[in-house]
N, C-alpha and C. Protein backbone atom coordinates (compact mmCIF):
# COMPACT_ATOMS: atom_id res chain seq x y z
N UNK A 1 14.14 10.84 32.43
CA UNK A 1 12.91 11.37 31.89
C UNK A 1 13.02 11.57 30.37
N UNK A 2 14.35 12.20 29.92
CA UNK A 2 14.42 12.79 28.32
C UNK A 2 14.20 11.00 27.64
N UNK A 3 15.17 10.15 28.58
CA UNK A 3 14.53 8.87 27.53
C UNK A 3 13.58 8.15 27.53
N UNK A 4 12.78 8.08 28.50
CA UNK A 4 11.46 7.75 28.47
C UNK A 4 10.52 8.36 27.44
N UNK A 5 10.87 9.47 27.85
CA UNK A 5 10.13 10.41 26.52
C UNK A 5 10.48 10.16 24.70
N UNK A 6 11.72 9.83 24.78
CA UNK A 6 12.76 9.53 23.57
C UNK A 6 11.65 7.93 23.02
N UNK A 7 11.92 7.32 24.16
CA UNK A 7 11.52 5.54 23.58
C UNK A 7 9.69 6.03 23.73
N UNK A 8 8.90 6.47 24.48
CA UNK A 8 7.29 7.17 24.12
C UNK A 8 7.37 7.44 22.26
N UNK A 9 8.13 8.43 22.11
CA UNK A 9 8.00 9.05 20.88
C UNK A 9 8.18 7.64 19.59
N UNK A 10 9.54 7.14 19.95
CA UNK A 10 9.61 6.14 19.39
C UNK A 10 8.78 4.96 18.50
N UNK A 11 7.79 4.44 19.87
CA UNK A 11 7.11 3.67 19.88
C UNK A 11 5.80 4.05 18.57
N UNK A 12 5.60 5.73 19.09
CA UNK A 12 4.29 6.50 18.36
C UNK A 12 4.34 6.36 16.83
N UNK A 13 5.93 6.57 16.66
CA UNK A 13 6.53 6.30 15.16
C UNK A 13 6.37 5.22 14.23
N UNK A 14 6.79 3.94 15.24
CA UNK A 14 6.25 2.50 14.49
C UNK A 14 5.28 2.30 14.01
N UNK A 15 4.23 2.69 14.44
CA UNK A 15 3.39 2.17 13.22
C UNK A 15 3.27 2.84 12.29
N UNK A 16 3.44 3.82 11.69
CA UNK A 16 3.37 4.37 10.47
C UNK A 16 4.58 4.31 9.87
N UNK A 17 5.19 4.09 10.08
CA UNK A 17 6.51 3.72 9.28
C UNK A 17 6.34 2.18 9.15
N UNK A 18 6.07 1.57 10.09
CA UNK A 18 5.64 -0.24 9.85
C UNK A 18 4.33 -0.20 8.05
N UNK A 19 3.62 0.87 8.42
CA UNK A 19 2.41 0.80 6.98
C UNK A 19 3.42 1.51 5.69
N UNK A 20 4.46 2.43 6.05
CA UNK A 20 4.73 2.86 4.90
C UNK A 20 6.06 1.82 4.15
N UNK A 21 6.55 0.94 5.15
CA UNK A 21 6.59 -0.32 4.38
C UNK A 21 6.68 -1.18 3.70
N UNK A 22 4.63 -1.36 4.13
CA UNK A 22 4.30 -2.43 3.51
C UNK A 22 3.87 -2.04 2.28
N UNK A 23 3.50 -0.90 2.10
CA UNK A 23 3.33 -0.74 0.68
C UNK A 23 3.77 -1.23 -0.96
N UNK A 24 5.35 -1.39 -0.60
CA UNK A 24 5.82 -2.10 -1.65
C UNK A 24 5.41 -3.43 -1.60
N UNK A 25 5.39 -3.66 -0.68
CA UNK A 25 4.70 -5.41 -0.31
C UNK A 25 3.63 -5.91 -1.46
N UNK A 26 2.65 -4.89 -1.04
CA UNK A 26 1.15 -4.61 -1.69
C UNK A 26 1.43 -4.49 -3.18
N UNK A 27 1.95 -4.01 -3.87
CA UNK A 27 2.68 -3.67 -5.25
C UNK A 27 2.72 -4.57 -5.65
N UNK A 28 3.69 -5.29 -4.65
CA UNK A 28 4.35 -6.75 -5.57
C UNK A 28 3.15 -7.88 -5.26
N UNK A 29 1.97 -7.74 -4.60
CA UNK A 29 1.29 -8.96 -4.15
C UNK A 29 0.12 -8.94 -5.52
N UNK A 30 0.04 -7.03 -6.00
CA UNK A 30 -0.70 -7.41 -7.01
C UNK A 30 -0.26 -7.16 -8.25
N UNK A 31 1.10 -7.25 -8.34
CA UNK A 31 1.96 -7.49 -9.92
C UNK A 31 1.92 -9.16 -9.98
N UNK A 32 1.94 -9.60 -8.73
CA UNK A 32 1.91 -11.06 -8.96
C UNK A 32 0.73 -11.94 -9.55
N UNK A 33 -0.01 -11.22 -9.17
CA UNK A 33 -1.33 -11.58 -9.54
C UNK A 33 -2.33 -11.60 -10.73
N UNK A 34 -1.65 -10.21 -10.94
CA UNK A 34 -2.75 -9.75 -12.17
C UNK A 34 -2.38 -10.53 -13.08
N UNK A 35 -1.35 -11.15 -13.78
CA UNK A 35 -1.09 -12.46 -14.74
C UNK A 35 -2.33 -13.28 -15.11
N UNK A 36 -2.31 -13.69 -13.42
CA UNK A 36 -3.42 -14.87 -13.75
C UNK A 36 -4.46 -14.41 -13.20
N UNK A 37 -5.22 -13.61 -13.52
CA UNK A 37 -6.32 -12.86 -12.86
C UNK A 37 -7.49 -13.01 -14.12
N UNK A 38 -8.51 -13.53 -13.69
CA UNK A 38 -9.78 -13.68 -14.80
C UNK A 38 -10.64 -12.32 -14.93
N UNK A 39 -9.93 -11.67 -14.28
CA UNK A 39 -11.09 -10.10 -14.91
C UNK A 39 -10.92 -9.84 -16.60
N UNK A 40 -12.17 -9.08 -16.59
CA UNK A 40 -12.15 -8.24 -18.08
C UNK A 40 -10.77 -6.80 -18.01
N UNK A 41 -10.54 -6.79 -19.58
CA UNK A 41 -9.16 -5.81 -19.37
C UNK A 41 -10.01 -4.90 -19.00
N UNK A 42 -11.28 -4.60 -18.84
CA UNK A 42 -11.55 -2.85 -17.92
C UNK A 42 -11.27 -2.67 -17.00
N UNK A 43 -11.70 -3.95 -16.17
CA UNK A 43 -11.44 -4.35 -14.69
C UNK A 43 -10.11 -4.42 -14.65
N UNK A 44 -9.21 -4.80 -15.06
CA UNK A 44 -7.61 -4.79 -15.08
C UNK A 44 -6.86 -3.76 -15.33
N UNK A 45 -7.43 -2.93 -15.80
CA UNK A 45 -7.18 -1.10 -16.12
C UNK A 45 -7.30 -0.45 -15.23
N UNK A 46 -8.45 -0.62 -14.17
CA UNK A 46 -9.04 -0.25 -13.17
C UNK A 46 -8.02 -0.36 -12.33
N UNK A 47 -7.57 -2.47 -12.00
CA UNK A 47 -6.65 -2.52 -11.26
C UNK A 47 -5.23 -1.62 -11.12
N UNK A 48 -4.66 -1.68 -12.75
CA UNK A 48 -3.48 -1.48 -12.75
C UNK A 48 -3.47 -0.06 -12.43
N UNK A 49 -4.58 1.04 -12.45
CA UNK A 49 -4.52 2.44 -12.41
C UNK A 49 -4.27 2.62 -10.89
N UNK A 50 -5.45 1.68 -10.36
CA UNK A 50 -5.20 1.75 -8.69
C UNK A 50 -4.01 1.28 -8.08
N UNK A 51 -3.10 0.53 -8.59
CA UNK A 51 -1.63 0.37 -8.53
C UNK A 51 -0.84 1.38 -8.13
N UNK A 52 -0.87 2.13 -9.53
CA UNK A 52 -0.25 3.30 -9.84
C UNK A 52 -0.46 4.12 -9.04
N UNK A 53 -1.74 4.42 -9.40
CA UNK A 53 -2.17 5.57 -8.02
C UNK A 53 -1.13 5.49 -6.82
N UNK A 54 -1.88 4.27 -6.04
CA UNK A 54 -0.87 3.77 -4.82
C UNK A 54 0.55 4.11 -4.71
N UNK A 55 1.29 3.60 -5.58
CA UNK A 55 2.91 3.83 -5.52
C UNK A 55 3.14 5.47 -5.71
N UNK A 56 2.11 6.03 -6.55
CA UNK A 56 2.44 7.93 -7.01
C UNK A 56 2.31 8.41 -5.43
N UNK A 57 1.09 7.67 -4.76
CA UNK A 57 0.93 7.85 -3.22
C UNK A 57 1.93 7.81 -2.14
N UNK A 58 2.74 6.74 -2.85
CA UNK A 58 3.69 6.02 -1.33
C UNK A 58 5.07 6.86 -2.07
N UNK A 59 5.63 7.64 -3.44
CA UNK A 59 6.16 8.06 -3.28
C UNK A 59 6.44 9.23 -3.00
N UNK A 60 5.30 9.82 -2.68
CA UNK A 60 5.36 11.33 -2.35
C UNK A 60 4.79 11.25 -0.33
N UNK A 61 4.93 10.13 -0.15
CA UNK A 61 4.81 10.25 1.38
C UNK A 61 3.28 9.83 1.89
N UNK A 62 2.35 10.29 0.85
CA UNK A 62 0.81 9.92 1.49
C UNK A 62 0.79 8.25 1.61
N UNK A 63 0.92 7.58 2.71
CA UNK A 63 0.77 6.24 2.84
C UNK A 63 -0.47 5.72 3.41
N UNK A 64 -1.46 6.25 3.91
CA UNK A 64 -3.02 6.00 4.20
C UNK A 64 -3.22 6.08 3.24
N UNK A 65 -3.32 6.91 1.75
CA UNK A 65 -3.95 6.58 0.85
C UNK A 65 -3.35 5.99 -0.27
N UNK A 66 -1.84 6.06 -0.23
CA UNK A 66 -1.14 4.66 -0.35
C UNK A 66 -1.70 3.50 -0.39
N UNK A 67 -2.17 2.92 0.99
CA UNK A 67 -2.70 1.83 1.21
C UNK A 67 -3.93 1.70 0.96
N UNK A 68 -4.47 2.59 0.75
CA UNK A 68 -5.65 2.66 0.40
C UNK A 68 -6.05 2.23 -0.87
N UNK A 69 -5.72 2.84 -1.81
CA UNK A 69 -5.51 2.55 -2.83
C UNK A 69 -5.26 0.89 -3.48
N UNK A 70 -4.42 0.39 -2.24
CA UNK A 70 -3.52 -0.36 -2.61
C UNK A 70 -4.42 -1.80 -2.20
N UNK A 71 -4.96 -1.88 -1.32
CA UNK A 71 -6.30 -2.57 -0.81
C UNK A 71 -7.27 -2.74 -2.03
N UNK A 72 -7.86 -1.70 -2.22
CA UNK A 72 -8.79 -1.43 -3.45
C UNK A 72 -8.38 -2.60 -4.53
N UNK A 73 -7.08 -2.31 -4.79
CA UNK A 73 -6.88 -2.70 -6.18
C UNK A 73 -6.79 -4.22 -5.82
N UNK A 74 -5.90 -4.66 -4.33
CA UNK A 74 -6.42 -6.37 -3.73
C UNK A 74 -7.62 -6.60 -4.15
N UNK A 75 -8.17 -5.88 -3.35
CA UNK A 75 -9.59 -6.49 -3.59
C UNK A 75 -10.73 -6.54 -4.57
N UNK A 76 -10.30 -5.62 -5.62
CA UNK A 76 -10.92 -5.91 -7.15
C UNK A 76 -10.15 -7.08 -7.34
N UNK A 77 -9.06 -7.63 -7.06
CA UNK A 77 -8.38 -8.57 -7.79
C UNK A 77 -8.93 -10.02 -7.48
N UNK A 78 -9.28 -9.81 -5.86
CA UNK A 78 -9.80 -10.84 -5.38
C UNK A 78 -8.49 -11.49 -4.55
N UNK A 79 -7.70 -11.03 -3.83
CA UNK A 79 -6.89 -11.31 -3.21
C UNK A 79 -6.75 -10.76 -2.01
């Protein structure tokens, strides 16, 4: 019973540890990017703030808005 319960708990764990992650993922998908990215530098200020944000997020543990963040700034980028 204690390990059934042990591998239950387990399982509950993976995914949020699977998102906290990917976060660095996300970082590097839009450091890669912004190079060749045709926005105006406001829009790229925008991006790079929502970056930041993100990682100040993922290092103090908040990883929903981590990712959140981290989306945002994809998708101003267009990626």
């Amino acid at each position: 019973m204690l390990r059934t319960t042990l591998i239950a708990l387990s399982l509950l764990a993976f995914p949020a540890s699977a998102l906290a992650h990917s976060c660095p993922g996300l970082m590097a998908e839009i450091d890669a990017a912004l190079p060749d990215s045709s926005l105006t530098e406001g829009e790229l200020q925008e991006v790079r703030d929502l970056r930041a944000q993100g990682e100040e997020q993922h290092e103090a543990g908040d990883h929903d808005a981590s990712m959140a963040s981290l989306q945002e700034a994809k998708e101003r980028l267009g990626i």
